[in-house]
N, C-alpha and C. Protein backbone atom coordinates (compact mmCIF):
# COMPACT_ATOMS: atom_id res chain seq x y z
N UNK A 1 0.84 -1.16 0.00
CA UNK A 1 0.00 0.00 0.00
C UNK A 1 0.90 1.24 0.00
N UNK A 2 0.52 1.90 -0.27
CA UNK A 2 1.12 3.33 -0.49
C UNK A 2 0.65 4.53 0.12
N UNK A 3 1.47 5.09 1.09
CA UNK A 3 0.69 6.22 2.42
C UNK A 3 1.21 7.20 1.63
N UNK A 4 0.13 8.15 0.87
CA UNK A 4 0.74 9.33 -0.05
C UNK A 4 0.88 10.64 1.07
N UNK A 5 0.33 10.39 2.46
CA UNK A 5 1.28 11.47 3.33
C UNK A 5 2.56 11.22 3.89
N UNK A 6 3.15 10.26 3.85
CA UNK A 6 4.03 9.76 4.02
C UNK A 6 5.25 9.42 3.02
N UNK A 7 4.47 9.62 2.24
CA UNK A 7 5.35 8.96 0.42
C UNK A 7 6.09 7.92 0.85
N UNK A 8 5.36 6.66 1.80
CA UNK A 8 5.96 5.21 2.03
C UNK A 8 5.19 4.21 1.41
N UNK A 9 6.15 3.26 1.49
CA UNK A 9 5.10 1.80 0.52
C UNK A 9 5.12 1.15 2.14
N UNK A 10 4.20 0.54 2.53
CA UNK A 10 3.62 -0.49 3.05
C UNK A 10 2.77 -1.79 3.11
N UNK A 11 2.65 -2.72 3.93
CA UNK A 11 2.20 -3.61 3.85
C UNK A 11 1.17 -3.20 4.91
N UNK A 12 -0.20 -3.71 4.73
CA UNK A 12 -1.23 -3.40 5.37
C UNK A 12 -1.59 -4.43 6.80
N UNK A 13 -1.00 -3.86 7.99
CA UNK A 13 -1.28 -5.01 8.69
C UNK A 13 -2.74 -4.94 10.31
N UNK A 14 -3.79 -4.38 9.61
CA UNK A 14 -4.94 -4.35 10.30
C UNK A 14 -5.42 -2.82 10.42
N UNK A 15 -7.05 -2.99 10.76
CA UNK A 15 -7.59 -1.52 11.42
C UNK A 15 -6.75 -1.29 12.90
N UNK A 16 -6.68 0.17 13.49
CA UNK A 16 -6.72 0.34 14.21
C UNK A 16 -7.56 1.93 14.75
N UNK A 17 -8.57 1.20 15.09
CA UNK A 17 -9.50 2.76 15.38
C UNK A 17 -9.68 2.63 13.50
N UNK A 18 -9.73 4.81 13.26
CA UNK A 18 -10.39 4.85 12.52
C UNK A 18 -8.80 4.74 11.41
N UNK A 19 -7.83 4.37 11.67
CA UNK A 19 -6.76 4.29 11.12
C UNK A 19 -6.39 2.99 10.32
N UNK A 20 -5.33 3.01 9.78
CA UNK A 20 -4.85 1.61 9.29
C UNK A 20 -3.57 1.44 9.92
N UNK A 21 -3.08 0.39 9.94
CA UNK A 21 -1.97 0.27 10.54
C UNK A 21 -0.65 -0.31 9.09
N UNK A 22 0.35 -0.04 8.89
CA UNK A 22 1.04 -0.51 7.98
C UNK A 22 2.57 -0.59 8.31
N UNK A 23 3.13 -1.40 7.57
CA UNK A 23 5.20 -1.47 7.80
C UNK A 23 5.56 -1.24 6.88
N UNK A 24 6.48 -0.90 6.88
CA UNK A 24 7.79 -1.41 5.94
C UNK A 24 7.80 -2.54 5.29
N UNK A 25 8.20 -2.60 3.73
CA UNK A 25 8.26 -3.59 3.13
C UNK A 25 9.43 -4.71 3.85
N UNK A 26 8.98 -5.98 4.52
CA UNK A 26 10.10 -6.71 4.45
C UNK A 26 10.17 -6.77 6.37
N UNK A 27 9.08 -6.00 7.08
CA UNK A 27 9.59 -5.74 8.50
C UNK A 27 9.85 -4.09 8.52
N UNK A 28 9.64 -3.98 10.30
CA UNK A 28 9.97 -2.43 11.10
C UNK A 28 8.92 -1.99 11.59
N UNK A 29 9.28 -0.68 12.21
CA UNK A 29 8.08 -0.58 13.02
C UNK A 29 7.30 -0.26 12.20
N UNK A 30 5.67 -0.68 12.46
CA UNK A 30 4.33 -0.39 12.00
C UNK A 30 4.58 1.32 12.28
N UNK A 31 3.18 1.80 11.34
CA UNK A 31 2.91 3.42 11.41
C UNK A 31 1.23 3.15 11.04
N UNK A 32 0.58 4.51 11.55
CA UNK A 32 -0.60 4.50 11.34
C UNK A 32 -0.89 5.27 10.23
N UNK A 33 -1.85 5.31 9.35
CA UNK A 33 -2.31 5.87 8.13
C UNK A 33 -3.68 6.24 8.03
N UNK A 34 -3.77 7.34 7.64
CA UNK A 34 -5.41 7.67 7.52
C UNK A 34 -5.91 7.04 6.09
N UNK A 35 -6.86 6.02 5.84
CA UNK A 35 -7.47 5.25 4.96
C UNK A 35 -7.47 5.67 3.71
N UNK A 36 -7.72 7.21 3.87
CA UNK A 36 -8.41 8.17 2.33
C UNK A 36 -6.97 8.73 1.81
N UNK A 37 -5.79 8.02 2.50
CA UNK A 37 -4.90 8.64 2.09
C UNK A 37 -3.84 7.54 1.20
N UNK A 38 -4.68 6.23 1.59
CA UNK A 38 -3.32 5.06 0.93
C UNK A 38 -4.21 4.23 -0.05
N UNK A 39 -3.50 4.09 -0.45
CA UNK A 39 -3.22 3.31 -2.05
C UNK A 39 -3.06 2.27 -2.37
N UNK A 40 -3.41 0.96 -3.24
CA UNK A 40 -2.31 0.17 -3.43
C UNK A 40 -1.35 0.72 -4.48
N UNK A 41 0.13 0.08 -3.86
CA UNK A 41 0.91 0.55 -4.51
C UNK A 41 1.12 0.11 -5.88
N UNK A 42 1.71 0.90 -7.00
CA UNK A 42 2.01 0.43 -8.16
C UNK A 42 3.51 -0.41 -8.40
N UNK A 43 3.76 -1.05 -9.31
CA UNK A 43 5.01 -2.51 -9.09
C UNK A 43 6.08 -1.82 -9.14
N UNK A 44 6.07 -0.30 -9.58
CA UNK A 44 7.29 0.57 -9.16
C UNK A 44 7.64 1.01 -8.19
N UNK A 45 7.21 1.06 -7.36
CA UNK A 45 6.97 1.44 -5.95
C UNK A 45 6.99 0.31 -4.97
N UNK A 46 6.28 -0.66 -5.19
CA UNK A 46 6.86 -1.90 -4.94
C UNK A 46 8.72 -2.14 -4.76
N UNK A 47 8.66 -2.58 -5.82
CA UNK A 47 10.10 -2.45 -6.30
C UNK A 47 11.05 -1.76 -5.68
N UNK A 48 10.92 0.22 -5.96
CA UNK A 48 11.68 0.60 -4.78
C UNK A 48 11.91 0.52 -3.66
N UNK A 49 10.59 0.01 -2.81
CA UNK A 49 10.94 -0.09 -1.38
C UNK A 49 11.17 -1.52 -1.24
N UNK A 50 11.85 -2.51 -1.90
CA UNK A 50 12.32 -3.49 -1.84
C UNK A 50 13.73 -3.53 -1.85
N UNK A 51 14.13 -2.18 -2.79
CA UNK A 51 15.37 -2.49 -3.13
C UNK A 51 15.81 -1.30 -2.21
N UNK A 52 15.20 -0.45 -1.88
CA UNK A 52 16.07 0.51 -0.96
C UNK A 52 15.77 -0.06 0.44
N UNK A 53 14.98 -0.91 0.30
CA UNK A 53 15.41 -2.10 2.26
C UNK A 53 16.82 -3.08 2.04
N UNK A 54 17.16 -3.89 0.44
CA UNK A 54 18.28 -4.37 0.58
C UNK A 54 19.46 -3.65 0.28
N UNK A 55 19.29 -2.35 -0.42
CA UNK A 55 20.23 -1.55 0.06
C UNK A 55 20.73 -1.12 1.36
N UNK A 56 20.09 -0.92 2.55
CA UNK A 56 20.18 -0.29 3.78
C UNK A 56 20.43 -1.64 4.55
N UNK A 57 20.36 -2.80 4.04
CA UNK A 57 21.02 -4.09 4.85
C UNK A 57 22.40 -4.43 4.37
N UNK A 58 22.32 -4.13 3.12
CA UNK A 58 23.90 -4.23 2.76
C UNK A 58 24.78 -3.24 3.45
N UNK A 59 24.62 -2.30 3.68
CA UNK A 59 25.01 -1.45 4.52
C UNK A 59 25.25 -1.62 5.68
N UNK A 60 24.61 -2.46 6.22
CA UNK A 60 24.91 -2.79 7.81
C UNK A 60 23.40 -1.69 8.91
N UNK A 61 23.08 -0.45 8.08
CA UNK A 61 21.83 -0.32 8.65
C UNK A 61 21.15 -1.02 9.73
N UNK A 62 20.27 -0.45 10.85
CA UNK A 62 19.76 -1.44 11.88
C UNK A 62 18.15 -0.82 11.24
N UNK A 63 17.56 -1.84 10.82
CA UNK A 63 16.18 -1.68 10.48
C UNK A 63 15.05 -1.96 11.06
């Protein structure tokens, strides 16, 4: 999913209240999202936040 106030890709992991709850592709901490604001994401976007999570592990990054 895609939080366009956030300009993050996420994975959708339940309601909370009138919110959604979502992560990081791959793991991290959850964040909350207002509903009217996320998306599913498109496979480009996808994509980037796949590859800029195994970028930031190659790195040694703590995620």
């Amino acid at each position: 999913m895609m939080d366009s106030h956030r300009d993050r890709v996420g994975e959708f992991r339940g309601v909370a209240g009138p919110y959604w709850s979502l992560r990081p592709v791959g793991g991290g901490a959850e964040w909350e999202a207002e509903p009217e604001r996320v998306r599913p994401a498109d496979p480009m976007e996808r994509l980037h936040a796949k590859t800029a999570r195994a970028n930031a592990r190659s790195w040694g990054a703590l995620l």
